[in-house]
C-alpha atoms as a PDB file:
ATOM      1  CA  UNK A   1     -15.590  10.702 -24.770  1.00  0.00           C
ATOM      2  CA  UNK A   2     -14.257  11.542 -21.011  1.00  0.00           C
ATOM      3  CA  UNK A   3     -13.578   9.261 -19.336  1.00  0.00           C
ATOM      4  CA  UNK A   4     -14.093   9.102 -15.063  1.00  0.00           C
ATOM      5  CA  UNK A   5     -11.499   6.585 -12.853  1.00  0.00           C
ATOM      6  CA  UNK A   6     -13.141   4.254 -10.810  1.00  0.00           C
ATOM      7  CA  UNK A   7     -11.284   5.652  -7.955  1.00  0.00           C
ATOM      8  CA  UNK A   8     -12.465   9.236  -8.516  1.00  0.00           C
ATOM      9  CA  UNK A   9     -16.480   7.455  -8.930  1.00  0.00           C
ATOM     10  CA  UNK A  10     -15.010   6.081  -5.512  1.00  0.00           C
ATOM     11  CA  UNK A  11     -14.435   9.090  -4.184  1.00  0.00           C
ATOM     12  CA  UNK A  12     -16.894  11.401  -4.950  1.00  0.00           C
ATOM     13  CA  UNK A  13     -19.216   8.461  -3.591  1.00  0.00           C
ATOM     14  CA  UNK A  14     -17.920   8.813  -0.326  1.00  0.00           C
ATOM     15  CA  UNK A  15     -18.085  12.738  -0.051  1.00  0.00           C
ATOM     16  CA  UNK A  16     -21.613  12.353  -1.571  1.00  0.00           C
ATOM     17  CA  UNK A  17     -22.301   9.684   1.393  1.00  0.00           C
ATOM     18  CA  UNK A  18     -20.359  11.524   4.223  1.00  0.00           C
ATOM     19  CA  UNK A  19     -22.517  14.933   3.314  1.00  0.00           C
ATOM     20  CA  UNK A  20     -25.972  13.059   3.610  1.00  0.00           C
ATOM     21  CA  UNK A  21     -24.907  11.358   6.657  1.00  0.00           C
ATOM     22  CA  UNK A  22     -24.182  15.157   8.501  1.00  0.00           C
ATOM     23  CA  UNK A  23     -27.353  16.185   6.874  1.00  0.00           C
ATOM     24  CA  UNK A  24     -29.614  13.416   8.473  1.00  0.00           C
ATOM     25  CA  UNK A  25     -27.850  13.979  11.694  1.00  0.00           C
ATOM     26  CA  UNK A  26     -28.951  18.047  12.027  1.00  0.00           C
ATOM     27  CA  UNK A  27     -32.632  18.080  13.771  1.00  0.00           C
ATOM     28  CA  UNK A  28     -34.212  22.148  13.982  1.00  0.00           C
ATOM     29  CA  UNK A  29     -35.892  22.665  16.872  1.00  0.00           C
ATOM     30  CA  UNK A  30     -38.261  25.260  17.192  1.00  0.00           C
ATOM     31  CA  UNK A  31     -37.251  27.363  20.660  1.00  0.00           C
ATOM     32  CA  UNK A  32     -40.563  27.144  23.401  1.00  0.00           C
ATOM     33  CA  UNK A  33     -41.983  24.321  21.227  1.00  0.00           C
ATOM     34  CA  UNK A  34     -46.088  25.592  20.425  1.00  0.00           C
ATOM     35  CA  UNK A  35     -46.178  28.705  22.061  1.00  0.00           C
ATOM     36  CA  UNK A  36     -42.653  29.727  20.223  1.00  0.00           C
ATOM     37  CA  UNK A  37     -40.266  32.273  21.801  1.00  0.00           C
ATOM     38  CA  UNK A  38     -42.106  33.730  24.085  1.00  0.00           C
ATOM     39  CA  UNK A  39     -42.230  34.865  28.187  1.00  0.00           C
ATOM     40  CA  UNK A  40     -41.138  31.895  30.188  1.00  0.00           C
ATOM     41  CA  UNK A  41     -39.714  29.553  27.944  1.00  0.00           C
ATOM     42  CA  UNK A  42     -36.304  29.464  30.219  1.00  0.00           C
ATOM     43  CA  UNK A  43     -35.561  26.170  30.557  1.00  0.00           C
ATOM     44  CA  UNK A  44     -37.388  24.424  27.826  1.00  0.00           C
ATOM     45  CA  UNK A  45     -33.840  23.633  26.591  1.00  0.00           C
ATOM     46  CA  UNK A  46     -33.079  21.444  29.611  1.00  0.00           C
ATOM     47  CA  UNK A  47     -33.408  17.996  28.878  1.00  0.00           C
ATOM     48  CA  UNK A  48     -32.906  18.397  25.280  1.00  0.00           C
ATOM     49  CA  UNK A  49     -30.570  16.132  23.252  1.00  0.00           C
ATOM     50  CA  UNK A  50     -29.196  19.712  20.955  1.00  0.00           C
ATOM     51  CA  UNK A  51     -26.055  18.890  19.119  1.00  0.00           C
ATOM     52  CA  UNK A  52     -23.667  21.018  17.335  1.00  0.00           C
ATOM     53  CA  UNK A  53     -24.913  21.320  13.834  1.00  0.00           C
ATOM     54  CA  UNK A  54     -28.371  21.262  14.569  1.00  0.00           C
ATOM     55  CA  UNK A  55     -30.742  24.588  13.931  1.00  0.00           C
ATOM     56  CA  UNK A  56     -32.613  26.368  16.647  1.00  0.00           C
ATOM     57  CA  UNK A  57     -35.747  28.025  15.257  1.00  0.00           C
ATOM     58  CA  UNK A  58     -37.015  31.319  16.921  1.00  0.00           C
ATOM     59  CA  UNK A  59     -40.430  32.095  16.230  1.00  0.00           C
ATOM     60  CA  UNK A  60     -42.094  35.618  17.445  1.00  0.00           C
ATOM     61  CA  UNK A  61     -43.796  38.946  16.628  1.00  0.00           C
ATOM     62  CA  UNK A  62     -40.922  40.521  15.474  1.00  0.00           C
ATOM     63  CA  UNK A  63     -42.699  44.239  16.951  1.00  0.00           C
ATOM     64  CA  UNK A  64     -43.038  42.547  20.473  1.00  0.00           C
ATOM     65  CA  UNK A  65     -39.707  40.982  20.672  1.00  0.00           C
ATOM     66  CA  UNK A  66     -35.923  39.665  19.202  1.00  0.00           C
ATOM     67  CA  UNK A  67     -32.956  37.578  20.045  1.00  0.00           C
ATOM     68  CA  UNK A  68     -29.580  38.543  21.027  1.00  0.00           C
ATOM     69  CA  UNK A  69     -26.522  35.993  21.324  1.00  0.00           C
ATOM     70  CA  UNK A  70     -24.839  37.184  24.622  1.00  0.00           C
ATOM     71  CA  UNK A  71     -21.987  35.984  26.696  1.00  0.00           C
ATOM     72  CA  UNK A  72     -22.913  34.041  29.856  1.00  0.00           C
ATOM     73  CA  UNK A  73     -21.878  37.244  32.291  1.00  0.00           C
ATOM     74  CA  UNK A  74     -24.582  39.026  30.195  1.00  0.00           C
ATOM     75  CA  UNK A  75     -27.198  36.313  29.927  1.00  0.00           C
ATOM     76  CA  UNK A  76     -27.037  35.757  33.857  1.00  0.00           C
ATOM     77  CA  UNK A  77     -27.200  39.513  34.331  1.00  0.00           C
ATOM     78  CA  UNK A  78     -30.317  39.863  31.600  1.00  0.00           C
ATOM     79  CA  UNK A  79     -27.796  42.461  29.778  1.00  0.00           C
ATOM     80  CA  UNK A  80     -26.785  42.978  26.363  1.00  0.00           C
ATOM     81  CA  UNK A  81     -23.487  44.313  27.221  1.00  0.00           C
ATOM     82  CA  UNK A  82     -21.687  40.901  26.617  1.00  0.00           C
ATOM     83  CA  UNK A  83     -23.637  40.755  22.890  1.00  0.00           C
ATOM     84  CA  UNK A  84     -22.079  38.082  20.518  1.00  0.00           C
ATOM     85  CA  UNK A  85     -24.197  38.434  17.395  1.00  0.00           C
ATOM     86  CA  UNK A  86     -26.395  41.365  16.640  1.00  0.00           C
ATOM     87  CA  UNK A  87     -30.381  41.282  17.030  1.00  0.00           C
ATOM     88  CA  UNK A  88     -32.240  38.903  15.089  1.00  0.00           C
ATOM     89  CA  UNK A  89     -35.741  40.322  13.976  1.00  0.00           C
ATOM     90  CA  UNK A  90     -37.164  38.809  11.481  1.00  0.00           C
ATOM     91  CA  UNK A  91     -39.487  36.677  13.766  1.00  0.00           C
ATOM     92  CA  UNK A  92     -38.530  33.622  12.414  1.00  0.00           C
ATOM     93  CA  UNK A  93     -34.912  33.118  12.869  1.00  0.00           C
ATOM     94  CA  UNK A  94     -32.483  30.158  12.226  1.00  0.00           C
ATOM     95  CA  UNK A  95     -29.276  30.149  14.112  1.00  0.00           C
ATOM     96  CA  UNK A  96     -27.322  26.984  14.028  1.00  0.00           C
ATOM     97  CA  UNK A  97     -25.902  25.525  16.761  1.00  0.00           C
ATOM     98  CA  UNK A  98     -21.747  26.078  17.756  1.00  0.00           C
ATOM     99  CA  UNK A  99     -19.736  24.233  19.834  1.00  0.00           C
ATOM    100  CA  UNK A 100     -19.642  25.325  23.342  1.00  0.00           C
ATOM    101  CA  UNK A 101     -22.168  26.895  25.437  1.00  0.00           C
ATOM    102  CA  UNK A 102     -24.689  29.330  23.808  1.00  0.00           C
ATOM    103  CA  UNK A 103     -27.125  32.055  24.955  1.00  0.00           C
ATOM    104  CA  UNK A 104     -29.872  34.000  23.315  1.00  0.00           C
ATOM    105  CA  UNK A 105     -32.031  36.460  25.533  1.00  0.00           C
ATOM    106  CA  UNK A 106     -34.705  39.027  24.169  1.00  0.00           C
ATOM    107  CA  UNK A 107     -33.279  42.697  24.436  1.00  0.00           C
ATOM    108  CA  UNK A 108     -37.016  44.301  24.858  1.00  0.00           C
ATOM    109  CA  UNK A 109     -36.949  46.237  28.389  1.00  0.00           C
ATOM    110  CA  UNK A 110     -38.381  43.485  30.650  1.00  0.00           C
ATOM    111  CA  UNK A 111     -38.347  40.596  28.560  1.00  0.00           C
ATOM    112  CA  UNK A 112     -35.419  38.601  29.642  1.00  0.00           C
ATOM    113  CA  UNK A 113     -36.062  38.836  33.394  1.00  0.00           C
ATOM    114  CA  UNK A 114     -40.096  37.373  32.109  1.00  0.00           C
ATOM    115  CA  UNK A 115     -38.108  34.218  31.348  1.00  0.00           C
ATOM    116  CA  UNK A 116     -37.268  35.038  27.558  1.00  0.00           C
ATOM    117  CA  UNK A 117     -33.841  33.722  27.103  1.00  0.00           C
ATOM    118  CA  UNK A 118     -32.515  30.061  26.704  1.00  0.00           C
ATOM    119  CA  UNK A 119     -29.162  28.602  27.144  1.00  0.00           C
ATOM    120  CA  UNK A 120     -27.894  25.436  25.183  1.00  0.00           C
ATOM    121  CA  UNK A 121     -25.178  23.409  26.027  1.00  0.00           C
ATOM    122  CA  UNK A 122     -24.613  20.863  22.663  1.00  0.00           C
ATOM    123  CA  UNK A 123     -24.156  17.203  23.056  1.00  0.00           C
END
């Protein structure tokens, strides 16, 4: 019969403790709340205690609109010329959350000047 150190039970305690603790710690939050992603949800970030880690949730009609990670040149400029991520289309997309400033706009003709794009600075 095998048999297991205490200091590798010790171990594998501590990674098993470490990994729940990051786990608890990630919160999704669904982008525009209710109404989803959607015409003037700009600024319903602000205020917003998003860390790294956690998982924004985009939820849409994928035939009315998408999400594009841009730079901030392009998210300032409602262009898709600065793009950092291809679209997202599945109308319910979950993009975690990097370090360092992040922005997501809606490439549909129109949409991003309506208000459709969001950007998060992490805690």
């Amino acid at each position: 019969m095998a048999r297991i150190s205490i200091g590798t039970m010790v171990l594998g305690l501590l990674i098993a403790i470490c990994c729940t603790a990051t786990i608890a710690h990630s919160k999704e939050w669904t982008v525009g709340d209710a109404k989803g992603w959607s015409f003037r949800v700009a600024g319903w970030e602000s205020g917003l205690a998003i860390h790294t880690g956690d998982t924004l949730v985009f939820k849409y009609n994928p035939k009315e609109h998408n999400v594009v990670q841009v730079d901030e040149k392009s998210y300032n400029a409602c262009s898709v010329s600065g793009r950092l991520s291809g679209d997202y289309n599945s109308g319910n997309d979950h993009i975690r959350v990097g370090r360092g400033k992040s922005f997501f706009i809606c490439s549909f003709a129109g949409h991003c000047e309506q208000g459709m794009k969001i950007a998060i600075t992490p805690e």
